[in-house]
Protein backbone atom coordinates (compact mmCIF):
# COMPACT_ATOMS: atom_id res chain seq x y z
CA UNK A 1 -22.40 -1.56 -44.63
CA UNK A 2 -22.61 0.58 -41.21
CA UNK A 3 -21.59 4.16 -42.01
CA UNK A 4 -18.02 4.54 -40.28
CA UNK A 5 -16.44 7.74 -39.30
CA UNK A 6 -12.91 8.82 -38.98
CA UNK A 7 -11.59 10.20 -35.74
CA UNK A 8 -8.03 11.19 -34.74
CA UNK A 9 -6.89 10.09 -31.38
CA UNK A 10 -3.47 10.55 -29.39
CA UNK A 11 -1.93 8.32 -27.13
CA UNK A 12 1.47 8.35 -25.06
CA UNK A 13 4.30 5.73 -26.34
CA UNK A 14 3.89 3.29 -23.90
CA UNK A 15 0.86 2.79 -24.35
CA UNK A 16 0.66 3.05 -28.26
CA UNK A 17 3.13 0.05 -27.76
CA UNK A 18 0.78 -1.76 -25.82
CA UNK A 19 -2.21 -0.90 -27.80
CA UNK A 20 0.36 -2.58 -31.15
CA UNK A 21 1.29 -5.81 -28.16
CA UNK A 22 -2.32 -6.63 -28.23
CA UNK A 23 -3.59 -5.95 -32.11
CA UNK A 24 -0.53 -8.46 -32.70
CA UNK A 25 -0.96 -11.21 -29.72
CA UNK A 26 -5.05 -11.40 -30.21
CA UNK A 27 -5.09 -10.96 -34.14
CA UNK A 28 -6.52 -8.04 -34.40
CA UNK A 29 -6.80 -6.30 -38.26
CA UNK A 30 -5.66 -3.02 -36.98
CA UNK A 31 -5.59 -0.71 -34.12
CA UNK A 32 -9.21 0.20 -35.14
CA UNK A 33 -10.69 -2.70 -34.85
CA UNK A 34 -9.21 -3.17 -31.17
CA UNK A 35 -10.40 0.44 -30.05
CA UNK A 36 -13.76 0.03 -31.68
CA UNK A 37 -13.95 -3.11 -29.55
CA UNK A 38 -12.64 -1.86 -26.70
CA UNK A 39 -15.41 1.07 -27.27
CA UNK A 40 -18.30 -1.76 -27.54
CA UNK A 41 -17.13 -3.52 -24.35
CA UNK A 42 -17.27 0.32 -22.44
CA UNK A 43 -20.44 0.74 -23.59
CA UNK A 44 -21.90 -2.50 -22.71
CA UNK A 45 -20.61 -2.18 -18.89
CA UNK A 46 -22.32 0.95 -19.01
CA UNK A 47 -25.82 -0.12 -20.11
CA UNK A 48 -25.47 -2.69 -17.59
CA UNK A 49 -25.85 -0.50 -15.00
CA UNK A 50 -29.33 1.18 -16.14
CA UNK A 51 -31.02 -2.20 -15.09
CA UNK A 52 -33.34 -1.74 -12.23
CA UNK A 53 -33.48 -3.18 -8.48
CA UNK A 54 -31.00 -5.71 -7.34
CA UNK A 55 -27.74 -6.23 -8.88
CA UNK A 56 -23.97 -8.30 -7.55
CA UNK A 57 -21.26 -6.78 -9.18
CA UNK A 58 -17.18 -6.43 -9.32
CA UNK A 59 -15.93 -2.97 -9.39
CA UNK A 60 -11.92 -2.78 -9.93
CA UNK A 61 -9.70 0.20 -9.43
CA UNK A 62 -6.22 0.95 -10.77
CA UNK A 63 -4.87 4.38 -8.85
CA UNK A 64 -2.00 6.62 -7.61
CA UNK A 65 -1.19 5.46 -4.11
CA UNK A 66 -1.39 9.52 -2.02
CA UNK A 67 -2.13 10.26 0.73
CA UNK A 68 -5.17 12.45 -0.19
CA UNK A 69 -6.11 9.56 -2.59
CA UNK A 70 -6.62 7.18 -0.27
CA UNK A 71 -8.22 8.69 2.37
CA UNK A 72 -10.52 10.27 -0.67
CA UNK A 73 -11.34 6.44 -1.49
CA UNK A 74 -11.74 5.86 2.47
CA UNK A 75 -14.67 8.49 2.29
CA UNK A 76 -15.96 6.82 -0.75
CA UNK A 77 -15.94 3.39 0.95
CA UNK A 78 -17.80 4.78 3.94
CA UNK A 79 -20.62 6.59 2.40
CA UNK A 80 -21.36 3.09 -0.04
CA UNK A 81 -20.99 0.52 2.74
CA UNK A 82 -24.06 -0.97 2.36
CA UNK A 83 -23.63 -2.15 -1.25
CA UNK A 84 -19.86 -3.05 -0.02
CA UNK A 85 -19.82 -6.66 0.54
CA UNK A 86 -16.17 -6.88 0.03
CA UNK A 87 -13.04 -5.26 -1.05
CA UNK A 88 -9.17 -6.38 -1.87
CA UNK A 89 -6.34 -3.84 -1.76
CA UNK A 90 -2.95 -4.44 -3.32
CA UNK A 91 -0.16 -2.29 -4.72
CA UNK A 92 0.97 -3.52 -8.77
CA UNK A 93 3.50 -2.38 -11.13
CA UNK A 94 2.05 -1.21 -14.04
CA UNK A 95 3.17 -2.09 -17.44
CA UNK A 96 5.39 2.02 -17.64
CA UNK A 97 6.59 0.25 -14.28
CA UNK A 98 5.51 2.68 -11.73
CA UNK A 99 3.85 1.66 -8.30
CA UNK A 100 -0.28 2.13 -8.23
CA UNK A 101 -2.83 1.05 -5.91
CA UNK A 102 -5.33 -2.17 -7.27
CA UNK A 103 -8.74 -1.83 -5.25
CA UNK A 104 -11.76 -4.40 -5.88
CA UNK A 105 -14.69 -4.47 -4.66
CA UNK A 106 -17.64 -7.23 -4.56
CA UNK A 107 -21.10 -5.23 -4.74
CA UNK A 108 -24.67 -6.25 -4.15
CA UNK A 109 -27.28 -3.80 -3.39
CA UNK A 110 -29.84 -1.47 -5.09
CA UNK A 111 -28.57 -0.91 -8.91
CA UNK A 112 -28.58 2.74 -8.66
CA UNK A 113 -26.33 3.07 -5.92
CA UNK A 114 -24.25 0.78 -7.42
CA UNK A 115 -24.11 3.33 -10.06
CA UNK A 116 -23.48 5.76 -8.15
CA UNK A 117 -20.77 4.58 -6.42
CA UNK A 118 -19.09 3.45 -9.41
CA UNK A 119 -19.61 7.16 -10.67
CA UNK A 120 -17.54 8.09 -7.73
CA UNK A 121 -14.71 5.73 -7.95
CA UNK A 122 -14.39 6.83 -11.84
CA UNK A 123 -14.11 10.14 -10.72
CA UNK A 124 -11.16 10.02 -7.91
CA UNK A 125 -8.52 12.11 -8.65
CA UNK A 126 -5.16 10.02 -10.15
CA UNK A 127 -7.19 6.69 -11.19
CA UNK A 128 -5.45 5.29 -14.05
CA UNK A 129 -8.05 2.37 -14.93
CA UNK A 130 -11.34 1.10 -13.59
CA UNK A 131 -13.82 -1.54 -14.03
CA UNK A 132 -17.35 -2.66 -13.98
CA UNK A 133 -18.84 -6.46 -13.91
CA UNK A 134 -22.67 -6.75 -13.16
CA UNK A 135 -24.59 -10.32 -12.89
């Protein structure tokens, strides 16, 4: 048996009621069983970036739509052009139906610049979700 600990966590409504939406509509045993997955699948996307040399990749970003946002993702876009090999802009609803900006990005290039970059887009101010597909 793997040796589990107990951690508290806090979430806001909406998305507690999400988090229940999806234990429910994929079977899930409980909400820990979906974090802990959730968890495994972070991790993973993570490792996948340590891999050396060349790499193709989808990076997707869920953000606030400011001013100072975007032009701070305009910068960002700029200084990784080269591993840029194509991007998709679109604004969404989200599911606490506000307005946010949905960026993607096709990637192919050295896999620690890559990393890098995706460092960056993690770290914009008023990102709400983002993404990470290497192959």
């Amino acid at each position: 048996m793997v040796n589990v600990e107990r951690v508290s966590l806090s979430f806001p409504k909406f998305l507690l009621n999400e988090l229940d939406n999806i234990v429910k509509s994929k079977n899930y045993s409980s909400r820990s069983e979906l974090i802990r997955d959730a968890v495994r699948k972070y991790v993973l996307e993570n490792n996948s970036l340590k891999s050396e040399g060349k790499v193709n990749g989808l990076i997707t970003v869920v953000y606030e739509p400011s001013k100072e946002i975007m032009e701070e993702m305009s910068n960002i876009y700029f200084e990784y052009n080269e591993v840029i090999k194509s991007m998709n802009h679109s604004y969404v609803k989200t599911a606490c139906n506000k307005n946010k900006k949905l960026e993607s990005f096709v990637v192919e290039g050295d896999s620690k610049l890559i990393s890098s970059f995706y460092v960056r887009v993690q770290n914009i101010s008023g990102k709400i979700y983002d993404n990470i597909l290497i192959f």
